[in-house]
Protein backbone atom coordinates (compact mmCIF):
# COMPACT_ATOMS: atom_id res chain seq x y z
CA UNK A 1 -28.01 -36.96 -1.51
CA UNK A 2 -27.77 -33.01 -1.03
CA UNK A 3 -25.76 -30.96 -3.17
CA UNK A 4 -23.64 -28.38 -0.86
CA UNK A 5 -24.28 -24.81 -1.80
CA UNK A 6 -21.30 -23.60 -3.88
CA UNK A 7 -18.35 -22.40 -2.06
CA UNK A 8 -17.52 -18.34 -3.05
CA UNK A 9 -14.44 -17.42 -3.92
CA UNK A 10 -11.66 -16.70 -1.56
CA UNK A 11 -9.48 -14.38 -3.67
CA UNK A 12 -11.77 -11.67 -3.09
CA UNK A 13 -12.80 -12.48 0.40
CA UNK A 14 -9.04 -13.08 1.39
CA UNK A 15 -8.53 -9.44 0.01
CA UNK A 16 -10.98 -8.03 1.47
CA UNK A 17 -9.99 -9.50 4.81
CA UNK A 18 -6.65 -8.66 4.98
CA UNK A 19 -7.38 -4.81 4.10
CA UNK A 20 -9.86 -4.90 6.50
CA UNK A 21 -7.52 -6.60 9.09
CA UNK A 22 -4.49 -4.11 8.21
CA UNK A 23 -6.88 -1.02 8.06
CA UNK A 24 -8.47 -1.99 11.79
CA UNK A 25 -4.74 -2.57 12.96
CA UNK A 26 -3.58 0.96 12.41
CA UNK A 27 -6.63 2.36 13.53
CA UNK A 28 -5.81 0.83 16.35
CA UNK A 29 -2.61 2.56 16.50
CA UNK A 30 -3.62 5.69 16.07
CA UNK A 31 -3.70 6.11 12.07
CA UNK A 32 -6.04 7.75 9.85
CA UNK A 33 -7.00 5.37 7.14
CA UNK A 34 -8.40 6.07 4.04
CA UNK A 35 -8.64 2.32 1.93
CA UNK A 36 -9.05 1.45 -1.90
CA UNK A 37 -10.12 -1.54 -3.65
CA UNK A 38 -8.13 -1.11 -6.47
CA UNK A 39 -4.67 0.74 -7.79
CA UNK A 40 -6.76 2.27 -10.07
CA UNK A 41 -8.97 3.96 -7.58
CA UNK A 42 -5.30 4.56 -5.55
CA UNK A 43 -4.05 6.65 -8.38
CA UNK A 44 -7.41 8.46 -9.06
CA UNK A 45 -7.34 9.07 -4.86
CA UNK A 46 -4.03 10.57 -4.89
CA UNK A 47 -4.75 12.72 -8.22
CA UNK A 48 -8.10 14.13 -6.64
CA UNK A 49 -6.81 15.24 -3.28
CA UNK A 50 -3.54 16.14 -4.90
CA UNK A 51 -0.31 17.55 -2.69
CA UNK A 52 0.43 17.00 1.23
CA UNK A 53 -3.24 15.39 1.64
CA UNK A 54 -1.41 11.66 2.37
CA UNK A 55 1.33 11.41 4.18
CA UNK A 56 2.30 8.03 3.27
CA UNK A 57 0.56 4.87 1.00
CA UNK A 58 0.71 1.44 1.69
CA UNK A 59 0.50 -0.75 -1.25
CA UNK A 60 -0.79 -4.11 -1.95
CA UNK A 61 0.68 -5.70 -5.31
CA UNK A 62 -1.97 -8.10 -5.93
CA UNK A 63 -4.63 -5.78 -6.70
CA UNK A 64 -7.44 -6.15 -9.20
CA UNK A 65 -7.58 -3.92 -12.14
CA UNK A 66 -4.43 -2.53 -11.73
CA UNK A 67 -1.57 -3.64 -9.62
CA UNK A 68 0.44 -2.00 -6.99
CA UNK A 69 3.68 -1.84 -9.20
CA UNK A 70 1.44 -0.25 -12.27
CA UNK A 71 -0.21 2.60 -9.76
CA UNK A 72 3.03 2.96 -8.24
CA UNK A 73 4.65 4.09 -11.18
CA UNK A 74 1.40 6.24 -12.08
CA UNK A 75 1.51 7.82 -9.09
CA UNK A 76 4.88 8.65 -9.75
CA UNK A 77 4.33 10.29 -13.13
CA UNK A 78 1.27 12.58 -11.82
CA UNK A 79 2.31 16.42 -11.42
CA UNK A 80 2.30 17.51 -8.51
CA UNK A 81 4.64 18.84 -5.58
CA UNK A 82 4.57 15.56 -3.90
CA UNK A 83 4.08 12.86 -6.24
CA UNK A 84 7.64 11.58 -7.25
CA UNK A 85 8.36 11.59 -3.04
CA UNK A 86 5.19 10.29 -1.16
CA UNK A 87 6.16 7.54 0.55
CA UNK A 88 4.83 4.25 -0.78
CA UNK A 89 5.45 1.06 0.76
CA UNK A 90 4.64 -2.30 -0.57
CA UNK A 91 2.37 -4.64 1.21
CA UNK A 92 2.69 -8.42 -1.00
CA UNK A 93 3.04 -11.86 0.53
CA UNK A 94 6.27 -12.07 -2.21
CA UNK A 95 8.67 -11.75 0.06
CA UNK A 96 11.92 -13.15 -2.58
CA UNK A 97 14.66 -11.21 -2.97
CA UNK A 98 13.14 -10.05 -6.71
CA UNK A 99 9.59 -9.44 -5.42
CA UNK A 100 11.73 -6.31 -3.11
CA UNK A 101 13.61 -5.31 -6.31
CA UNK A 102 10.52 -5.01 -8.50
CA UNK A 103 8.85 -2.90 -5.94
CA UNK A 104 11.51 -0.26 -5.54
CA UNK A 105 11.93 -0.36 -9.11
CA UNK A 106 8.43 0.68 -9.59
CA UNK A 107 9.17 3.47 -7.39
CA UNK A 108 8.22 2.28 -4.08
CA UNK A 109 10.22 2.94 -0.99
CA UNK A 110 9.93 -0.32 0.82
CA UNK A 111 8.38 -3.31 0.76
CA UNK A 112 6.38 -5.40 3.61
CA UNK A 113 5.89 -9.20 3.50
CA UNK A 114 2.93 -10.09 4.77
CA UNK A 115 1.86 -12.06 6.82
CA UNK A 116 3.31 -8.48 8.72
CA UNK A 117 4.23 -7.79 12.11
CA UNK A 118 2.32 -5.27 12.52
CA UNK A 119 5.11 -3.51 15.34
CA UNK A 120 7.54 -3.62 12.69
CA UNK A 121 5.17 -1.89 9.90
CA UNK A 122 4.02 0.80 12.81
CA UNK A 123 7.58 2.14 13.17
CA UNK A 124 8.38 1.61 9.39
CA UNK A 125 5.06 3.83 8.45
CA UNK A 126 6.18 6.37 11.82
CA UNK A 127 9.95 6.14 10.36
CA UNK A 128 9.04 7.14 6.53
CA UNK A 129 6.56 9.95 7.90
CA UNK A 130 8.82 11.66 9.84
CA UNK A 131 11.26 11.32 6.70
CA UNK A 132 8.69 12.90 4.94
CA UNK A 133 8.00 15.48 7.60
CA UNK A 134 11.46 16.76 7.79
CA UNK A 135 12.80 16.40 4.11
CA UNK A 136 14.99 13.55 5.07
CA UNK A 137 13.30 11.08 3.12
CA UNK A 138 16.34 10.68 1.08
CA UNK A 139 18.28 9.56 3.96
CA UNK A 140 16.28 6.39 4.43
């Protein structure tokens, strides 16, 4: 009898999959999309390029080496004109009541269940950028 190969792991596949799926989807759109594999390299992306360079970040919470609720809040605490009010918007298949609490309370300024509709998280990034644009970020 054969042995079947062994089966790789779908964490990292599923990952990779759905950043590649969201990423082609607002391409589509009309989006400039610049993607990270970790919050890690999210933090060290918005330190490097620093002020007015993103005009918006969407944020998956189940990242590897550090998660979307710990870059979050170290995006947050970078200097910088625009770090404490760069949009950031959550991206996690938590969709409970808590999971939306935990995210704004790591600084975020909304959070998007996935599976997403990807109409509703068009207008929700067009929505916050326009905030952004005209200092009525506040507002939303």
């Amino acid at each position: 009898m054969r042995q079947s190969p062994p089966l790789p792991s779908p964490q990292r596949e599923d990952i990779d999959f759905n950043r590649e799926l969201a990423e082609t989807l607002l391409k589509e759109v009309g989006f400039l999309v610049e993607s990270v594999p970790d919050g890690c390299d999210a933090v060290e992306a918005v330190r490097k390029h620093g002020p007015g360079y993103y005009d918006l970040i969407l944020m998956d919470i189940q990242m590897p080496v550090m998660n979307g609720y710990e870059a979050t809040r170290a995006i947050r605490a970078l200097p910088g004109a625009d770090a404490d009010t760069l949009p950031i918007i959550a991206l996690s298949a938590n969709s409970r009541e808590e999971d939306r609490r935990r995210s704004m309370e790591s600084g975020m300024n909304n959070h998007v269940a996935k599976p997403f509709d990807i109409d509703y998280l068009v207008e929700t990034i067009r929505r916050y950028v326009k905030a952004q644009r005209d200092g009525s970020l506040s507002s939303i």
